[in-house]
N, C-alpha and C. Protein backbone atom coordinates (compact mmCIF):
# COMPACT_ATOMS: atom_id res chain seq x y z
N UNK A 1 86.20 -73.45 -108.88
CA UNK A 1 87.52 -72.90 -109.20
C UNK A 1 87.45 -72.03 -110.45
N UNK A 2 86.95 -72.49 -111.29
CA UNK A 2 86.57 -71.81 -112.76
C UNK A 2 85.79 -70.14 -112.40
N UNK A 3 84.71 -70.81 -111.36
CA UNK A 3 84.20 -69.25 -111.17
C UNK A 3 84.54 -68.52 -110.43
N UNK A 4 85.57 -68.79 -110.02
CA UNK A 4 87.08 -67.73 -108.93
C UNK A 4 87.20 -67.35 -109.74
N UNK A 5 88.23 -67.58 -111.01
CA UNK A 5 89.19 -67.41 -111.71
C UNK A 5 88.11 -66.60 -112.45
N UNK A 6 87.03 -66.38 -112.93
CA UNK A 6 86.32 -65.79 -113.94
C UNK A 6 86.12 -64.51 -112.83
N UNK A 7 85.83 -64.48 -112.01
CA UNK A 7 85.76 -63.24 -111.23
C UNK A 7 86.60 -62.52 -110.64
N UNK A 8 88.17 -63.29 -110.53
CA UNK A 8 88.88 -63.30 -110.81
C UNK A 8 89.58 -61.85 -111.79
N UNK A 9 89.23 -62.34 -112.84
CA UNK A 9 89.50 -61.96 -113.94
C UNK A 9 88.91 -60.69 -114.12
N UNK A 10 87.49 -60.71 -114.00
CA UNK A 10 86.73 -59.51 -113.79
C UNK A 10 87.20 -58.58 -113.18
N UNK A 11 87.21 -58.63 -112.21
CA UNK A 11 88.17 -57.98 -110.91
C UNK A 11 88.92 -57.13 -111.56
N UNK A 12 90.63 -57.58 -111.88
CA UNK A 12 91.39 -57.43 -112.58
C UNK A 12 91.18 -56.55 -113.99
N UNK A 13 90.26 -56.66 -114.96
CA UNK A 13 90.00 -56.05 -116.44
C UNK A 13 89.48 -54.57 -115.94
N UNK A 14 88.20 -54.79 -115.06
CA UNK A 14 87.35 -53.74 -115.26
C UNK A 14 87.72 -52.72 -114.00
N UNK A 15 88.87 -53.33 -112.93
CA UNK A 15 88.68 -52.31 -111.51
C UNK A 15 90.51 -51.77 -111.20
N UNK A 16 91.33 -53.33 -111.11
CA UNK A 16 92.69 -53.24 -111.05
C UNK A 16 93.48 -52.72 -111.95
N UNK A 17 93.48 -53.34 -113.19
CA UNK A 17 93.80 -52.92 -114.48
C UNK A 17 93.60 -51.13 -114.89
N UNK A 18 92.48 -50.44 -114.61
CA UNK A 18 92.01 -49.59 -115.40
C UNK A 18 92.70 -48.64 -114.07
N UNK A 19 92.40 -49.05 -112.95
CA UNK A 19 93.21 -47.95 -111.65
C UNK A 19 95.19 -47.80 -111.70
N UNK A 20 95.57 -49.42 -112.05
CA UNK A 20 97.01 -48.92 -112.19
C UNK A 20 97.53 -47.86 -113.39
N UNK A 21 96.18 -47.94 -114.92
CA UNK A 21 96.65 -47.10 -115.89
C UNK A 21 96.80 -45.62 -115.39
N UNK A 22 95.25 -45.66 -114.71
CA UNK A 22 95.27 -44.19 -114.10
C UNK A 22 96.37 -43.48 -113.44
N UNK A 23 96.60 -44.57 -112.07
CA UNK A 23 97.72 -44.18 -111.83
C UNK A 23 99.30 -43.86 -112.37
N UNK A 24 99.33 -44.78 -113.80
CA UNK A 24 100.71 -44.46 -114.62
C UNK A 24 100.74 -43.46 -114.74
N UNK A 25 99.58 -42.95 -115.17
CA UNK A 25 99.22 -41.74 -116.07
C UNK A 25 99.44 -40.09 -115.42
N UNK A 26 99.00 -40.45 -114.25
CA UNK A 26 99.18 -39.61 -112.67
C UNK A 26 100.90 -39.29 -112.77
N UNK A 27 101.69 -40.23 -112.98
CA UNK A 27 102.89 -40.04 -112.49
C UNK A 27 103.75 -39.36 -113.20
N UNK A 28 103.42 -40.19 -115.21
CA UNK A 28 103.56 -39.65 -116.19
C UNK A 28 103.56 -37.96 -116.60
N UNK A 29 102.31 -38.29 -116.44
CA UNK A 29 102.03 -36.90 -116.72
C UNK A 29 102.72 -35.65 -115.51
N UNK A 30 102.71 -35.93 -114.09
CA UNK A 30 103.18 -35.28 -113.32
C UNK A 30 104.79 -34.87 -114.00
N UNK A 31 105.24 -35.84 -114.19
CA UNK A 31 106.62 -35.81 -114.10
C UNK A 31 106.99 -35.15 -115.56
N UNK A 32 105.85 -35.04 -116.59
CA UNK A 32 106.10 -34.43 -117.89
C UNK A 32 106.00 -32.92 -117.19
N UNK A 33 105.37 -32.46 -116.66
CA UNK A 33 105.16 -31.43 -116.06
C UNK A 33 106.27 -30.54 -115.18
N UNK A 34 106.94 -31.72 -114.66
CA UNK A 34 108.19 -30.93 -114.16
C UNK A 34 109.46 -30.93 -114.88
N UNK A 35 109.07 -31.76 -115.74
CA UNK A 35 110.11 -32.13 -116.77
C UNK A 35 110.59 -30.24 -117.51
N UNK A 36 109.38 -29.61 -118.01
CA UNK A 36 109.83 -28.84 -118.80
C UNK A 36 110.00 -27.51 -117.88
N UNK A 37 109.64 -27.58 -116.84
CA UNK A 37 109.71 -26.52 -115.28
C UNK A 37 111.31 -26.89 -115.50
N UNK A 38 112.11 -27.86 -115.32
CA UNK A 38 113.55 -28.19 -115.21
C UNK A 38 114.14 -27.53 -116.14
N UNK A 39 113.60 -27.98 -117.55
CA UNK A 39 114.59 -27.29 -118.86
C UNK A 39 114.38 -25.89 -118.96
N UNK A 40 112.98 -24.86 -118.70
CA UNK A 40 112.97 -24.01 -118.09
C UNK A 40 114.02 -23.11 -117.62
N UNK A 41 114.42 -24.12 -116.37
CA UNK A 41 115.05 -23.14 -115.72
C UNK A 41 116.78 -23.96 -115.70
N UNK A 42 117.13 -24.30 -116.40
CA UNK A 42 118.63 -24.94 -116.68
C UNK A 42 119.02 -26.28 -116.34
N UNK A 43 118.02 -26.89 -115.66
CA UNK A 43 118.56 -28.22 -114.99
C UNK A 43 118.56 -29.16 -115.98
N UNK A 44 119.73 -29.02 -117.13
CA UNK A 44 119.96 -29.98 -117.85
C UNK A 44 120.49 -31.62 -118.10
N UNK A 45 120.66 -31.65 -116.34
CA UNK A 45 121.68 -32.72 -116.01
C UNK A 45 119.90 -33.83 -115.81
N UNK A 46 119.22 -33.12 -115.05
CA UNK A 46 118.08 -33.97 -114.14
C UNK A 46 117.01 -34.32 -115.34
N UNK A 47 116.42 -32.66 -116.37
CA UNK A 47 115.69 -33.12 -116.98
C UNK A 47 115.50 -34.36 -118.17
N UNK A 48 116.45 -34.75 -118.62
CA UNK A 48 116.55 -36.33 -119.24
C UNK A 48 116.37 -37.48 -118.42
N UNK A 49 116.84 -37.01 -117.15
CA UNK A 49 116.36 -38.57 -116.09
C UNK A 49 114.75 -38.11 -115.95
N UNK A 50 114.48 -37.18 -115.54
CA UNK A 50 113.32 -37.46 -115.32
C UNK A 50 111.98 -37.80 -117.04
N UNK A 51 112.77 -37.16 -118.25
CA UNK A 51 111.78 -37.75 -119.58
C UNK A 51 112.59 -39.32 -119.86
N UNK A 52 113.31 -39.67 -118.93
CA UNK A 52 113.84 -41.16 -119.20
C UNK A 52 112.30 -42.27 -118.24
N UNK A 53 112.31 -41.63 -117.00
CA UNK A 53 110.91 -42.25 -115.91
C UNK A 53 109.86 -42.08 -116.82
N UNK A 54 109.30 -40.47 -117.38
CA UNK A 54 108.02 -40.15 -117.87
C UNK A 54 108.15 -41.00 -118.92
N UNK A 55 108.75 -41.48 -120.04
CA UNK A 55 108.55 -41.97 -121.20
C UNK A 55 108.01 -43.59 -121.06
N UNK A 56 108.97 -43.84 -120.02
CA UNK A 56 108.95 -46.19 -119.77
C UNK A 56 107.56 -45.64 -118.99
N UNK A 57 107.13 -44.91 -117.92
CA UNK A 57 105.83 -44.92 -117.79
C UNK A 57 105.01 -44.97 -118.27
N UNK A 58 104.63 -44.33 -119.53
CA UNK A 58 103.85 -43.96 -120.60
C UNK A 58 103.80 -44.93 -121.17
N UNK A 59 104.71 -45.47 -122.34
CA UNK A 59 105.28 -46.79 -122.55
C UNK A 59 104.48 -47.92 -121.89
N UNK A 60 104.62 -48.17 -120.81
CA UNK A 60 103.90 -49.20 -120.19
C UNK A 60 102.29 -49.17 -119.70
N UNK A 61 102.12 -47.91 -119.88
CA UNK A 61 100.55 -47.38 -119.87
C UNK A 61 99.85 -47.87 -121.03
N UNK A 62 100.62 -47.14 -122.05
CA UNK A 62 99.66 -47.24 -123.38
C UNK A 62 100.04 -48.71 -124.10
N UNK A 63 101.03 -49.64 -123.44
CA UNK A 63 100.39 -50.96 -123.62
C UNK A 63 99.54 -51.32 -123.49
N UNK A 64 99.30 -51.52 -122.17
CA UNK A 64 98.28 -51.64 -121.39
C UNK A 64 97.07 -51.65 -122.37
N UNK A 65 96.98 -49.85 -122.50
CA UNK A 65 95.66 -49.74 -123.71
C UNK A 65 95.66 -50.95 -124.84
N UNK A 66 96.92 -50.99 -125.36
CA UNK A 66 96.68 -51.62 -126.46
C UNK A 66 96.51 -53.21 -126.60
N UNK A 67 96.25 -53.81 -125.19
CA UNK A 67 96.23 -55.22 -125.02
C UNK A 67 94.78 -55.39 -124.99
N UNK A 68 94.04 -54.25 -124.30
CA UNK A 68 93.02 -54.20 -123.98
C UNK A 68 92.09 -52.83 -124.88
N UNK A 69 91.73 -52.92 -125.85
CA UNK A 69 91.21 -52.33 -126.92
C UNK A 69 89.47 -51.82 -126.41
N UNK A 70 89.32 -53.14 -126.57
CA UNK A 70 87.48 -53.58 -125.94
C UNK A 70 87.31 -52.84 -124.74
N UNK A 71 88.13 -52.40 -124.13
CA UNK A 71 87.72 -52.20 -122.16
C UNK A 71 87.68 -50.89 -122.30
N UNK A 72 86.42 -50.48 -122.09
CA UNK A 72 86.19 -49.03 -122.24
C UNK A 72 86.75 -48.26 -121.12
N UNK A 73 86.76 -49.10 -119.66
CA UNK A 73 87.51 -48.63 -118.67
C UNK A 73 88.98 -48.37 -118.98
N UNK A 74 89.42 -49.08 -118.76
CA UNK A 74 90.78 -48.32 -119.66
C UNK A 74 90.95 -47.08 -120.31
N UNK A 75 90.27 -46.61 -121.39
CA UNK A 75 89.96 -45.35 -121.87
C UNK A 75 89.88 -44.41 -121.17
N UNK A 76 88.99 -44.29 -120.03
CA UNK A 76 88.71 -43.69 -118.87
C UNK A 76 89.49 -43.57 -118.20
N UNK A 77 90.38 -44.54 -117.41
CA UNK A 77 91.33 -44.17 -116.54
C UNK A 77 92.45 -43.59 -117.41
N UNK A 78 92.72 -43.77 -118.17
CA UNK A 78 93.81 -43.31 -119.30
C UNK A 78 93.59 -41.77 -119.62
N UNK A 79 92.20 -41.35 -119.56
CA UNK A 79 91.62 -39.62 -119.99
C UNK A 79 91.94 -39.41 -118.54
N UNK A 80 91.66 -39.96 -117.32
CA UNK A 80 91.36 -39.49 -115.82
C UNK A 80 92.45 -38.94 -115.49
N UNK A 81 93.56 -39.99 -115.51
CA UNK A 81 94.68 -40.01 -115.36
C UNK A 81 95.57 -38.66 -116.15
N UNK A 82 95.26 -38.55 -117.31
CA UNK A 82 96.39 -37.51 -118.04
C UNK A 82 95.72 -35.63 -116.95
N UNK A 83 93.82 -36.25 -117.03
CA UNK A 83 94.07 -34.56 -116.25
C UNK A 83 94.25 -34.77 -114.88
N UNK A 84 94.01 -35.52 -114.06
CA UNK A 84 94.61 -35.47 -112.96
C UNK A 84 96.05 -35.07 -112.87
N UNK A 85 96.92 -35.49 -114.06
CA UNK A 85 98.43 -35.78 -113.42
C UNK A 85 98.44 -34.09 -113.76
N UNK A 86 98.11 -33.53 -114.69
CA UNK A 86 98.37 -32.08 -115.10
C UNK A 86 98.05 -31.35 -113.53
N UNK A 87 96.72 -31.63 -113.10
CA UNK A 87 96.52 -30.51 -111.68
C UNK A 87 97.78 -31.68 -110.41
N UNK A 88 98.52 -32.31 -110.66
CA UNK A 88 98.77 -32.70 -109.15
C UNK A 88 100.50 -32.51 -109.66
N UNK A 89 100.74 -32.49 -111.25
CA UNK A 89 102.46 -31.69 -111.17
C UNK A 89 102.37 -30.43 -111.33
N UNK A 90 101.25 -29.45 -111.75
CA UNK A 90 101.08 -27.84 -111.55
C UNK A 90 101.35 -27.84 -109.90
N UNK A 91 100.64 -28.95 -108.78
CA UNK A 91 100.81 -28.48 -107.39
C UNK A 91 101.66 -29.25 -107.23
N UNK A 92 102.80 -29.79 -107.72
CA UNK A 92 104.21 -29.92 -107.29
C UNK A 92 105.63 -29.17 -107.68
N UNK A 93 105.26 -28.42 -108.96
CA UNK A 93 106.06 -27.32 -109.58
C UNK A 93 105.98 -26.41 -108.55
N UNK A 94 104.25 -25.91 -108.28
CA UNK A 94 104.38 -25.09 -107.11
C UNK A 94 104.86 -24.99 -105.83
N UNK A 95 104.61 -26.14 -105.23
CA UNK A 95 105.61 -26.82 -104.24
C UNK A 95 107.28 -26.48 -104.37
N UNK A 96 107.45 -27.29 -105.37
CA UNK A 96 108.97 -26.76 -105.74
C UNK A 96 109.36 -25.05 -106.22
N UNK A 97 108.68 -24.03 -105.64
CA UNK A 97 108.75 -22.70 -106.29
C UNK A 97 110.36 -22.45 -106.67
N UNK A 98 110.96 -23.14 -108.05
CA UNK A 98 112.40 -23.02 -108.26
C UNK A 98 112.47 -22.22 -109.36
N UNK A 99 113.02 -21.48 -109.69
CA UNK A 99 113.57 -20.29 -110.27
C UNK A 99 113.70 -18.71 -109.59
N UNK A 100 113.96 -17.68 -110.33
CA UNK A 100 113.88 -16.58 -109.54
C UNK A 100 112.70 -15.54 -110.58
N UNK A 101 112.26 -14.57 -109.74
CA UNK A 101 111.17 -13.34 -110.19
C UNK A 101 112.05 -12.15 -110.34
N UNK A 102 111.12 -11.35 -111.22
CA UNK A 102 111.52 -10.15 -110.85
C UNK A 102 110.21 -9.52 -110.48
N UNK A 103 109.82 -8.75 -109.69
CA UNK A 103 108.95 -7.84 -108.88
C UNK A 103 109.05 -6.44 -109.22
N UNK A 104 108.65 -5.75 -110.25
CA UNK A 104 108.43 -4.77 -110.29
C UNK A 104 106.96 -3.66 -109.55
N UNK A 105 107.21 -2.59 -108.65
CA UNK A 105 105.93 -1.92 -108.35
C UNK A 105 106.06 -0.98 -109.00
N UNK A 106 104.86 -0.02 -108.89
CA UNK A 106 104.46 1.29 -109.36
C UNK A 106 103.81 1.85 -108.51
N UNK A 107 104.35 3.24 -107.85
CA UNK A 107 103.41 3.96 -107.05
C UNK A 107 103.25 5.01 -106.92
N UNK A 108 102.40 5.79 -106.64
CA UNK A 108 102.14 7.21 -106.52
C UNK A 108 102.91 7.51 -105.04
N UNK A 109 102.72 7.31 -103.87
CA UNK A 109 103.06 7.24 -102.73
C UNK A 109 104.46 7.15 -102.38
N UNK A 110 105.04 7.88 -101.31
CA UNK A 110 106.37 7.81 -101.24
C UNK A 110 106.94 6.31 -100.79
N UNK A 111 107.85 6.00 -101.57
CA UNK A 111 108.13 4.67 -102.04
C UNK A 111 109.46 4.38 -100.80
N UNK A 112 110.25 5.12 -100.38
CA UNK A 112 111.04 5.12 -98.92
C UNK A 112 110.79 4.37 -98.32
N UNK A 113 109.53 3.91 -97.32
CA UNK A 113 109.15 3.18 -96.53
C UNK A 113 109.09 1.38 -96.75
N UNK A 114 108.85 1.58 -98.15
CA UNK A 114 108.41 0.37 -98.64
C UNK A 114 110.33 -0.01 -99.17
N UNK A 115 110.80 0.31 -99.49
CA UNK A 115 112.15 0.46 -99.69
C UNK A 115 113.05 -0.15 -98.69
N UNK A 116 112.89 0.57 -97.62
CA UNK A 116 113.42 0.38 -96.25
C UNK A 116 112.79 -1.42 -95.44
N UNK A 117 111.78 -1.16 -96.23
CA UNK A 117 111.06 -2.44 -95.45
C UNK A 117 111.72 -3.45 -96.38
N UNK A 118 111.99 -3.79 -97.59
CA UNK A 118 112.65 -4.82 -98.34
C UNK A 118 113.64 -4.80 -98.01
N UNK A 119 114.38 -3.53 -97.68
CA UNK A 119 115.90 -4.05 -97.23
C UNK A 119 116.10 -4.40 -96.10
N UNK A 120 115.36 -4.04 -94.97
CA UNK A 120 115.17 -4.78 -93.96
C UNK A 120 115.36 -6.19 -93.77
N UNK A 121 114.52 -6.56 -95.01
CA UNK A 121 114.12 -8.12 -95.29
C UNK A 121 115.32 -8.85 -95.93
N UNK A 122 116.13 -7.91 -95.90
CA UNK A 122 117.72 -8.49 -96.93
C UNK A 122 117.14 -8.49 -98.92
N UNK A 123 116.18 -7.92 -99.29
CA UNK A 123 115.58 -7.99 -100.70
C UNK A 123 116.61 -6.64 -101.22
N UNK A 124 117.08 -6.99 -102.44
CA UNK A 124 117.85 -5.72 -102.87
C UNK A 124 116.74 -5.27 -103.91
N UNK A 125 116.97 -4.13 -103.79
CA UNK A 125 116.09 -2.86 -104.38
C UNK A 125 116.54 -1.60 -105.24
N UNK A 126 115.76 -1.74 -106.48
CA UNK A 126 116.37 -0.61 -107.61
C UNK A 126 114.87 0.75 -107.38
N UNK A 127 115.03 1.89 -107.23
CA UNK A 127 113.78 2.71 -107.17
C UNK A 127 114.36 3.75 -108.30
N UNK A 128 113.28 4.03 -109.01
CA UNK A 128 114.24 5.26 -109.96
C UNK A 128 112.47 5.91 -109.96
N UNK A 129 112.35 6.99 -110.56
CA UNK A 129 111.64 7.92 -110.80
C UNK A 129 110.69 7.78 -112.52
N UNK A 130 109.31 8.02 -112.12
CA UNK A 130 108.61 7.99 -113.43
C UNK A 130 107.94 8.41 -113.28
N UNK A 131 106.94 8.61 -115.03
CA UNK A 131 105.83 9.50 -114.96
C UNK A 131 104.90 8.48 -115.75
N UNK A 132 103.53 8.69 -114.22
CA UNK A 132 102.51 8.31 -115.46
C UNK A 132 101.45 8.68 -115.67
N UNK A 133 99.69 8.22 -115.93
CA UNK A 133 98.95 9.31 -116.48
C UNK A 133 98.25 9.81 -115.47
N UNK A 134 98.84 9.60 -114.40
CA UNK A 134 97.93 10.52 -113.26
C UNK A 134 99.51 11.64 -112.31
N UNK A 135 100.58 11.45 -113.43
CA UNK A 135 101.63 12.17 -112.55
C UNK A 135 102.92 11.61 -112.18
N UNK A 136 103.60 11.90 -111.02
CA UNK A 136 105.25 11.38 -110.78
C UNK A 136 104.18 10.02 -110.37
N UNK A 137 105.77 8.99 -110.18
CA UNK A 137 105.70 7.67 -109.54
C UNK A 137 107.01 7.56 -109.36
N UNK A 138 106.72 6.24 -108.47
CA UNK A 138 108.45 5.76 -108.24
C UNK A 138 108.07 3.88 -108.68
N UNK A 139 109.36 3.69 -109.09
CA UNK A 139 108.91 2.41 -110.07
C UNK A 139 110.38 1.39 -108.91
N UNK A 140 109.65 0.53 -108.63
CA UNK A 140 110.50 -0.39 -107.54
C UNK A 140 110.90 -1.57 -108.66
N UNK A 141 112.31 -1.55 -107.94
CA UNK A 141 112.32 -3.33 -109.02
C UNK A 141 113.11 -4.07 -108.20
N UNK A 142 112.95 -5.65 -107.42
CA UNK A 142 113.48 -6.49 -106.84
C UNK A 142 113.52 -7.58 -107.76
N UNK A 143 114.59 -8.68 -107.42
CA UNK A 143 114.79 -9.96 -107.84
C UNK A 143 114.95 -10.80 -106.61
N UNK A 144 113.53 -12.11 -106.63
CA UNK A 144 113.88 -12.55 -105.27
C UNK A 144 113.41 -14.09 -105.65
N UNK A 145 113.87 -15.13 -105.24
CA UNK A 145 113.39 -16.14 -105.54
C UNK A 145 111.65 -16.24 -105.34
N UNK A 146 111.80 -17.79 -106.14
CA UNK A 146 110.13 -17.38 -106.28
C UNK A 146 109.40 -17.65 -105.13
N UNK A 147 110.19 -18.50 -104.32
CA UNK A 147 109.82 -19.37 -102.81
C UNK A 147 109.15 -17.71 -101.87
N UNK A 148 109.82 -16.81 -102.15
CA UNK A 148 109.87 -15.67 -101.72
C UNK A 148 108.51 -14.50 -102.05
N UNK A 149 108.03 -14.59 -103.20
CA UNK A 149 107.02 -14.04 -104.07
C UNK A 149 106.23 -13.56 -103.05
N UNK A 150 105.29 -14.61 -102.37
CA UNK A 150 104.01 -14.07 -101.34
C UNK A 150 105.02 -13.30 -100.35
N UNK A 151 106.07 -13.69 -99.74
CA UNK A 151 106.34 -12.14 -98.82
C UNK A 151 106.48 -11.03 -99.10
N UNK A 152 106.94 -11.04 -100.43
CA UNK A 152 107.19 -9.64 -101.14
C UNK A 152 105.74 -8.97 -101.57
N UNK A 153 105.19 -10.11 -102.26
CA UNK A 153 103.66 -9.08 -102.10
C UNK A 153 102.87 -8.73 -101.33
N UNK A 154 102.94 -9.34 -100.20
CA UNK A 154 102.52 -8.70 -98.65
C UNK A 154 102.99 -7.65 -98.12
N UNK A 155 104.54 -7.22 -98.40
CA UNK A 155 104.99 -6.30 -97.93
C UNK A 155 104.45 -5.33 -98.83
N UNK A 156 104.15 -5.31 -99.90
CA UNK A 156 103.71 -4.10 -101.23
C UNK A 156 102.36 -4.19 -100.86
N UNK A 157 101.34 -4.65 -100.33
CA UNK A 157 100.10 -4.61 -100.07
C UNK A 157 100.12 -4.02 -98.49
N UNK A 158 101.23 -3.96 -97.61
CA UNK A 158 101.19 -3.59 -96.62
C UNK A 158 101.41 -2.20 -96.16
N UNK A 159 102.39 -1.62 -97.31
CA UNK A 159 102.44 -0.29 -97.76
C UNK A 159 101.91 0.35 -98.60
N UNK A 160 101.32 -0.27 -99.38
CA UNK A 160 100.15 0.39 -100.26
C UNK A 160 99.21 -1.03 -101.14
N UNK A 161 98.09 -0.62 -100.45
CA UNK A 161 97.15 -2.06 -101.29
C UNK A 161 96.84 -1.95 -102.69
N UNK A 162 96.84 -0.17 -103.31
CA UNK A 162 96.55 0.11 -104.12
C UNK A 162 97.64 0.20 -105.15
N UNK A 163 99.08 -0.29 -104.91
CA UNK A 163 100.27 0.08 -106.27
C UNK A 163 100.12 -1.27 -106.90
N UNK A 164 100.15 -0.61 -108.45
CA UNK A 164 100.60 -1.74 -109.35
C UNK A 164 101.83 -2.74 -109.04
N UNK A 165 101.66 -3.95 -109.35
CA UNK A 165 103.05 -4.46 -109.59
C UNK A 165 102.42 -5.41 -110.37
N UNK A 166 103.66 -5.89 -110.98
CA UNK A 166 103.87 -7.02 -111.79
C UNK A 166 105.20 -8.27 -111.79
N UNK A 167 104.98 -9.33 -112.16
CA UNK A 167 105.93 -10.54 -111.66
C UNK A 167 106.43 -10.94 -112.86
N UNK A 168 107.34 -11.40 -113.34
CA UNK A 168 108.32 -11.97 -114.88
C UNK A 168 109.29 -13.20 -114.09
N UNK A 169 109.46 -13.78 -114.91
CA UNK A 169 110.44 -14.66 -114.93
C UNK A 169 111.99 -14.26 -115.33
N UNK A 170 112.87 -14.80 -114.62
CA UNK A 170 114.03 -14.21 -115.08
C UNK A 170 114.66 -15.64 -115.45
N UNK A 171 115.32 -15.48 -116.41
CA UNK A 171 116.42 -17.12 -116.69
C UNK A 171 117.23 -16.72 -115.91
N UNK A 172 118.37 -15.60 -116.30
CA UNK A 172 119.76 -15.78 -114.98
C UNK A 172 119.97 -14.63 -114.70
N UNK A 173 120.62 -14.41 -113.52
CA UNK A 173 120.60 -12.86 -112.84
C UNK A 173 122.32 -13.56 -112.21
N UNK A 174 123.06 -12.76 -112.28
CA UNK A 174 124.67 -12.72 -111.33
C UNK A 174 124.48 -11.04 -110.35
N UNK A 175 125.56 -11.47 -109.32
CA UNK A 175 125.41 -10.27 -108.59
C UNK A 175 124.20 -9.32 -108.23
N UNK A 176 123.68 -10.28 -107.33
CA UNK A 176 122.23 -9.64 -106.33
C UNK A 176 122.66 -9.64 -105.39
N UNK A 177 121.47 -8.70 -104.47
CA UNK A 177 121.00 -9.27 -103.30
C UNK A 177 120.26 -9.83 -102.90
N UNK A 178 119.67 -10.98 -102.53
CA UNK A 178 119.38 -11.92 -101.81
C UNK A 178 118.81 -12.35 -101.04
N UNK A 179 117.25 -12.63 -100.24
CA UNK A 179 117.97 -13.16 -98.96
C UNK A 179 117.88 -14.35 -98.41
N UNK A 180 118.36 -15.00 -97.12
CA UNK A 180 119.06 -16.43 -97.09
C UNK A 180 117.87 -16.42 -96.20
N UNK A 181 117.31 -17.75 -96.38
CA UNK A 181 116.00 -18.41 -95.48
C UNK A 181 116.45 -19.65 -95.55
N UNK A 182 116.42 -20.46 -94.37
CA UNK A 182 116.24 -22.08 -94.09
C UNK A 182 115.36 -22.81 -95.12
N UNK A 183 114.38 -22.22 -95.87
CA UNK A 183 113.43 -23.45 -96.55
C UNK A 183 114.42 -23.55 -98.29
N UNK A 184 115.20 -22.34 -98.25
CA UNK A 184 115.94 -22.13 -99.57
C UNK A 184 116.88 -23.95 -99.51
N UNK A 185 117.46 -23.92 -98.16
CA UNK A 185 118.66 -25.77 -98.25
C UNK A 185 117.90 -26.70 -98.65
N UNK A 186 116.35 -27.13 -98.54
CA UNK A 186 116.07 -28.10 -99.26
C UNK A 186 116.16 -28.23 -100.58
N UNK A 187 116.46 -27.18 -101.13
CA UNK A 187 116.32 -27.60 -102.81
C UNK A 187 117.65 -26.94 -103.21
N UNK A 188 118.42 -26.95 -102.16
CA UNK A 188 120.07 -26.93 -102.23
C UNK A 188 120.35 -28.02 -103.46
N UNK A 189 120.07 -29.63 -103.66
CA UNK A 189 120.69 -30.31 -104.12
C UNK A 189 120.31 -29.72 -105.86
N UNK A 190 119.73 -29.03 -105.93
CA UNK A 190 119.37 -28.68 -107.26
C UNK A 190 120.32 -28.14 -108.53
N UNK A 191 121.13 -27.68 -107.38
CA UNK A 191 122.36 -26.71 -107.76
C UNK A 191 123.61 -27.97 -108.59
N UNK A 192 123.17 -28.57 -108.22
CA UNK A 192 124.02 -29.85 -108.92
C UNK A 192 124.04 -30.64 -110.27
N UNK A 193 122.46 -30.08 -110.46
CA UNK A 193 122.43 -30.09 -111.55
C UNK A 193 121.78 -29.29 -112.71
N UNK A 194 122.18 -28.17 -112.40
CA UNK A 194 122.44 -27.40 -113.31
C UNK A 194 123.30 -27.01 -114.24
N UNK A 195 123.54 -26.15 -115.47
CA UNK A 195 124.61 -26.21 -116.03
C UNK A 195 125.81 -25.32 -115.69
N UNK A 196 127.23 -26.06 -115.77
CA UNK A 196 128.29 -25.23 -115.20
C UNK A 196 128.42 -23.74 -116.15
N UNK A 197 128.38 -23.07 -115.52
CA UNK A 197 128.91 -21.80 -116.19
C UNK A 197 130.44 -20.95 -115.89
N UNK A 198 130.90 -20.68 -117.21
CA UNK A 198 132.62 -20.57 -117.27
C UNK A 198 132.07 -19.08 -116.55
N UNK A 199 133.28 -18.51 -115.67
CA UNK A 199 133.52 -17.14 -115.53
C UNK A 199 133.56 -16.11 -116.51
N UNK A 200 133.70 -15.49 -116.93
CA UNK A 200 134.02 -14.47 -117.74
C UNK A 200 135.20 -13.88 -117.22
């Protein structure tokens, strides 16, 4: 019975113990990760619940450490854990592609076609006229969610592989155009918690 309980024990210090830290750490850290993706982008209501989860996680992690000083495993799952959780909430931020872009191109090439093809797509479109060091251009500018990003750069690689563009973040945009896709309602509930904004 004694040498159950001693192996037992073993078990537990060096294999169970050191995998649930990891895993805190996984969740922790994930959720620190979307935590500031939220404040980011306005969700002031959600991001305190979610640094309310990340913190008692953590919290109960780095007990853990501190009960167990001597266990070098621990240490380990505790380092494993913080970079794992960084690459697996970078691929859940991405997952969640929530905020909006702005899409600016640059092209030598008549820009009409490519124009016509975003609005097609319901993407609203600003084109104005420029010069740069090889001559005229036409300088495109859309705002489209970010869920949206790879179609828009397919369509700009489809009309010309060779125009510049570039991608920015926007905090808030009123009065666009738009356009409405089915995968946009899952992250419908988001809208709820964000912050109310008075009219003007």
């Amino acid at each position: 019975m004694d040498n159950l309980l001693l192996v037992s024990s073993g078990v537990y210090t060096w294999f169970v113990l050191p995998a649930l830290i990891f895993l805190a750490r996984i969740i922790d850290v994930s959720m620190g990760t979307v935590r500031v993706i939220f404040v980011s982008r306005g969700f002031k209501y959600l991001a305190p619940v979610v640094g309310f989860l990340e913190i008692l996680i953590w919290l109960l992690a780095i007990g853990q450490i501190m009960k167990n000083l001597s266990n070098p495993a621990c240490y380990i799952a505790y380092a494993g854990g913080f970079a794992m959780g960084n690459f697996v909430g970078i691929s859940i931020v991405e997952k969640l592609s929530l905020g909006i872009v702005l899409i600016r191109v640059i092209t030598a090439k008549d820009a009409l076609p490519l124009v016509e093809h975003l609005k097609a797509e319901n993407y609203g479109v600003t084109c104005v006229d420029g010069h740069g060091t090889s001559g005229q251009v036409k300088v495109l500018f859309t705002i489209v969610p970010r869920r949206e990003v790879y179609s828009v750069v397919e369509l700009i690689k489809k009309f010309n592989a060779q125009a510049f563009y570039s991608i920015e973040e926007i905090g808030f945009v009123e009065k666009g155009v738009f356009p409405l896709r089915e995968s946009g309602r899952y992250f419908d509930f988001l809208k709820f918690f964000r912050p109310f904004r008075k009219g003007k």
